[in-house]
Protein backbone atom coordinates (compact mmCIF):
# COMPACT_ATOMS: atom_id res chain seq x y z
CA UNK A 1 76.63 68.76 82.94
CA UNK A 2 77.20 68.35 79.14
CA UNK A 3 74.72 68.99 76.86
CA UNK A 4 73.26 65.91 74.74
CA UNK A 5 74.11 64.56 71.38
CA UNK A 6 70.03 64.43 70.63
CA UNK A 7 69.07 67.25 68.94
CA UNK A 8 65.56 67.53 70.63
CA UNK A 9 67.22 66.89 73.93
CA UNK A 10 69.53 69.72 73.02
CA UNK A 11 66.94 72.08 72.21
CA UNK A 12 65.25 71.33 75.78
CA UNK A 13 68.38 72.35 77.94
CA UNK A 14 69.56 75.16 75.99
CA UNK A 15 65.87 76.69 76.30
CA UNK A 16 65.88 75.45 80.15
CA UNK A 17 69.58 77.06 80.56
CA UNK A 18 68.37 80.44 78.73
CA UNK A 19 65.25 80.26 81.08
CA UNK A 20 67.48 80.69 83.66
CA UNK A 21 69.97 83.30 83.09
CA UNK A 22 69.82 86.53 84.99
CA UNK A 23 68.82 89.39 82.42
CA UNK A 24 70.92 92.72 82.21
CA UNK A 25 70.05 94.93 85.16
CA UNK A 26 68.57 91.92 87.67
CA UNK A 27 69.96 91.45 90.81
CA UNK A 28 69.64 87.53 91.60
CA UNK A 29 70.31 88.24 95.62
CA UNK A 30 69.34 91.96 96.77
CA UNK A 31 70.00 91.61 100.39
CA UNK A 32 73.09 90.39 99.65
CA UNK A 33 75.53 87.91 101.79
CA UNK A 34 74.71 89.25 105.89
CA UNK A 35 78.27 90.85 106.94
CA UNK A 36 79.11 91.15 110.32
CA UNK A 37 80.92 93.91 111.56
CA UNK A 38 84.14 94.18 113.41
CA UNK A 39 81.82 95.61 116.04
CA UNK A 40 79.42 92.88 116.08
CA UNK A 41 82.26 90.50 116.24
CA UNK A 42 84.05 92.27 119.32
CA UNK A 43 80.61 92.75 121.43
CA UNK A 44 79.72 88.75 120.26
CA UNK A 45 82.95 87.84 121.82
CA UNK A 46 83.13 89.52 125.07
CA UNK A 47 79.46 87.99 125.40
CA UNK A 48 81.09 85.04 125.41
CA UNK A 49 83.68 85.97 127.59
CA UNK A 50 86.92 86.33 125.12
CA UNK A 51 89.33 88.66 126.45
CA UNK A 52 92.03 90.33 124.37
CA UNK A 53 95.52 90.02 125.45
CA UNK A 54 97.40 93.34 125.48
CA UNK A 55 100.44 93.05 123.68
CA UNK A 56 102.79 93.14 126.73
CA UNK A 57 101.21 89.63 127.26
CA UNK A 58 101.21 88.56 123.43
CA UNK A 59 105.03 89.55 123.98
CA UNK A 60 105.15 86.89 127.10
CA UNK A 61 104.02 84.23 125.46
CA UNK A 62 105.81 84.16 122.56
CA UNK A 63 109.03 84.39 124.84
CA UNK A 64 107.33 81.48 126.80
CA UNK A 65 107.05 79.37 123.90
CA UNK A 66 110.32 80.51 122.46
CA UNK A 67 112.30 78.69 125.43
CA UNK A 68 110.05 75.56 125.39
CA UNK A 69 111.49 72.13 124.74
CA UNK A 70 110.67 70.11 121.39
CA UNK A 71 108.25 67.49 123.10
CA UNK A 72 106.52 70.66 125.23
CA UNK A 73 105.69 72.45 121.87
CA UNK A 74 104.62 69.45 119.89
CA UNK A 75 102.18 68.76 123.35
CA UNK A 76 100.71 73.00 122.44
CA UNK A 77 100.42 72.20 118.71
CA UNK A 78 98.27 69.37 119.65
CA UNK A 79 95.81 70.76 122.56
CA UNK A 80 92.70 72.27 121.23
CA UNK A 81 91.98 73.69 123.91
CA UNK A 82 95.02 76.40 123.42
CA UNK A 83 94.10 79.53 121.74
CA UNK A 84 94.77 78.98 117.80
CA UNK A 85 97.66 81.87 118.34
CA UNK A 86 100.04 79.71 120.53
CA UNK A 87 99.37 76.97 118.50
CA UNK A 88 100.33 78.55 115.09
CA UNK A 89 103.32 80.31 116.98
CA UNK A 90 104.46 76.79 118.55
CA UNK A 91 104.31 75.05 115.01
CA UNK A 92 106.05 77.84 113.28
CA UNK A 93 109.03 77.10 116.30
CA UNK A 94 109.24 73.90 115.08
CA UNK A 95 109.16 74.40 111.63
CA UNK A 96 112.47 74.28 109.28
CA UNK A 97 112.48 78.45 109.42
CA UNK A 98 111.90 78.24 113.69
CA UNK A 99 114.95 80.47 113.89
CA UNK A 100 113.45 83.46 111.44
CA UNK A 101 109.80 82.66 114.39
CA UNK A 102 112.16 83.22 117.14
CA UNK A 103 113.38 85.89 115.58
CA UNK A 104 110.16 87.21 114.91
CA UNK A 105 108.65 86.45 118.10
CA UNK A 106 111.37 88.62 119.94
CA UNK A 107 110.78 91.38 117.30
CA UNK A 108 107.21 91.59 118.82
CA UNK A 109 108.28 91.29 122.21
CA UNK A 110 110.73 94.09 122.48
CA UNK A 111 110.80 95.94 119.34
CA UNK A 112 112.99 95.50 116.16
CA UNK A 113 117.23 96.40 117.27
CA UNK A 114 117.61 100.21 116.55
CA UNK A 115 121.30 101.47 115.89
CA UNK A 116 121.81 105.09 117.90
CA UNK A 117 124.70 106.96 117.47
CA UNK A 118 125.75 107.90 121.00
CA UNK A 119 129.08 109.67 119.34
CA UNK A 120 127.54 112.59 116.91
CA UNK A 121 124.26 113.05 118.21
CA UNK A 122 123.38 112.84 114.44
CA UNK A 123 125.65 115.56 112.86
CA UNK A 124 127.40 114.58 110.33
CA UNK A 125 131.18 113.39 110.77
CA UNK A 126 132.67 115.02 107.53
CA UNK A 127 136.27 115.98 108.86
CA UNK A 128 136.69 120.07 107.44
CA UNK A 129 138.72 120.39 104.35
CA UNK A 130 141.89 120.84 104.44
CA UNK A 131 143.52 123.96 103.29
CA UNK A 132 147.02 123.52 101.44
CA UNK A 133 148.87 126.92 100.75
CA UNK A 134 151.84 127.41 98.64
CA UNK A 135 154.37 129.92 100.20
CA UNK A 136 157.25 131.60 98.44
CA UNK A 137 158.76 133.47 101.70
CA UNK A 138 159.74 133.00 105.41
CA UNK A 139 157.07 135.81 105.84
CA UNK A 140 154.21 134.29 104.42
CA UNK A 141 155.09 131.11 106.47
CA UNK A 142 155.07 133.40 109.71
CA UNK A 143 151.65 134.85 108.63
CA UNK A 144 150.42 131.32 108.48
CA UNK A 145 151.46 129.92 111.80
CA UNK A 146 149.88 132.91 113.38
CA UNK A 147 146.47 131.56 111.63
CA UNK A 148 147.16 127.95 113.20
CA UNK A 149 146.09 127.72 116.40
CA UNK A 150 148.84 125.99 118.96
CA UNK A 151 147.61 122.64 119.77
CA UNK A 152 149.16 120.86 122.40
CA UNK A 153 148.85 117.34 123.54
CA UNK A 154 148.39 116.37 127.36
């Protein structure tokens, strides 16, 4: 609401708009907004009989609706009587990024891909250093190929 052109008028709503103001220090709602806790929540639902999936069967269903036809998931999109979950997951399939939901959805089924090294058992592959040695004399070459171990090949 804007305040009038009349000075009078004026007066009136600036003293009715000061009338109303919260002074410093007053709380205008002391009990507050009610919250509900999480617990409140979970018994108010099984009361009602919801049942949380585990996530072996959240995995399931996302798989399910992964391998669904076009017209099938359009059909889940559009029942309301589908839990919001599969709906949101069946419009996200169909969606221009479906591939990055699949994606996604198999993620949660079985786990993001983890590289393991089957070959090192984690040590590091850092070949040892090679050793060059400068020899003046037949002996000192001797000397050396007694160091060397003989390797033969099969």
């Amino acid at each position: 609401m804007a305040l009038s052109k009349d000075p009078n008028k004026r007066k009136r709503q600036l003293q009715n708009l000061q009338l109303g103001m919260a002074k410093k220090g007053d709380v205008l709602n002391p009990k507050g907004r009610p919250r509900k806790t999480i617990a409140a929540l979970m018994t108010e639902f099984e009361a009602s009989g919801v049942v949380a999936p585990t996530p072996d069967e959240i995995g399931k269903v996302f798989l399910y609706i992964a391998t669904l036809k076009e017209e099938e998931l359009k059909n889940i999109v559009s029942d309301t009587e589908l839990p919001m979950m599969m709906r949101i997951v069946a419009k996200g399939v169909l969606a221009k990024k479906g591939l990055d939901v699949v994606e996604r959805i198999v993620d949660r089924a079985y786990g993001k891909e983890r590289r393991i090294d089957i070959t090192t058992n984690g040590k590091d592959l850092r070949p040892e250093p090679l050793i060059i040695r400068f020899v003046a004399s037949r002996e000192d070459i001797e000397k050396i190929e007694q160091e060397v171990p003989d390797i033969t090949t099969d």
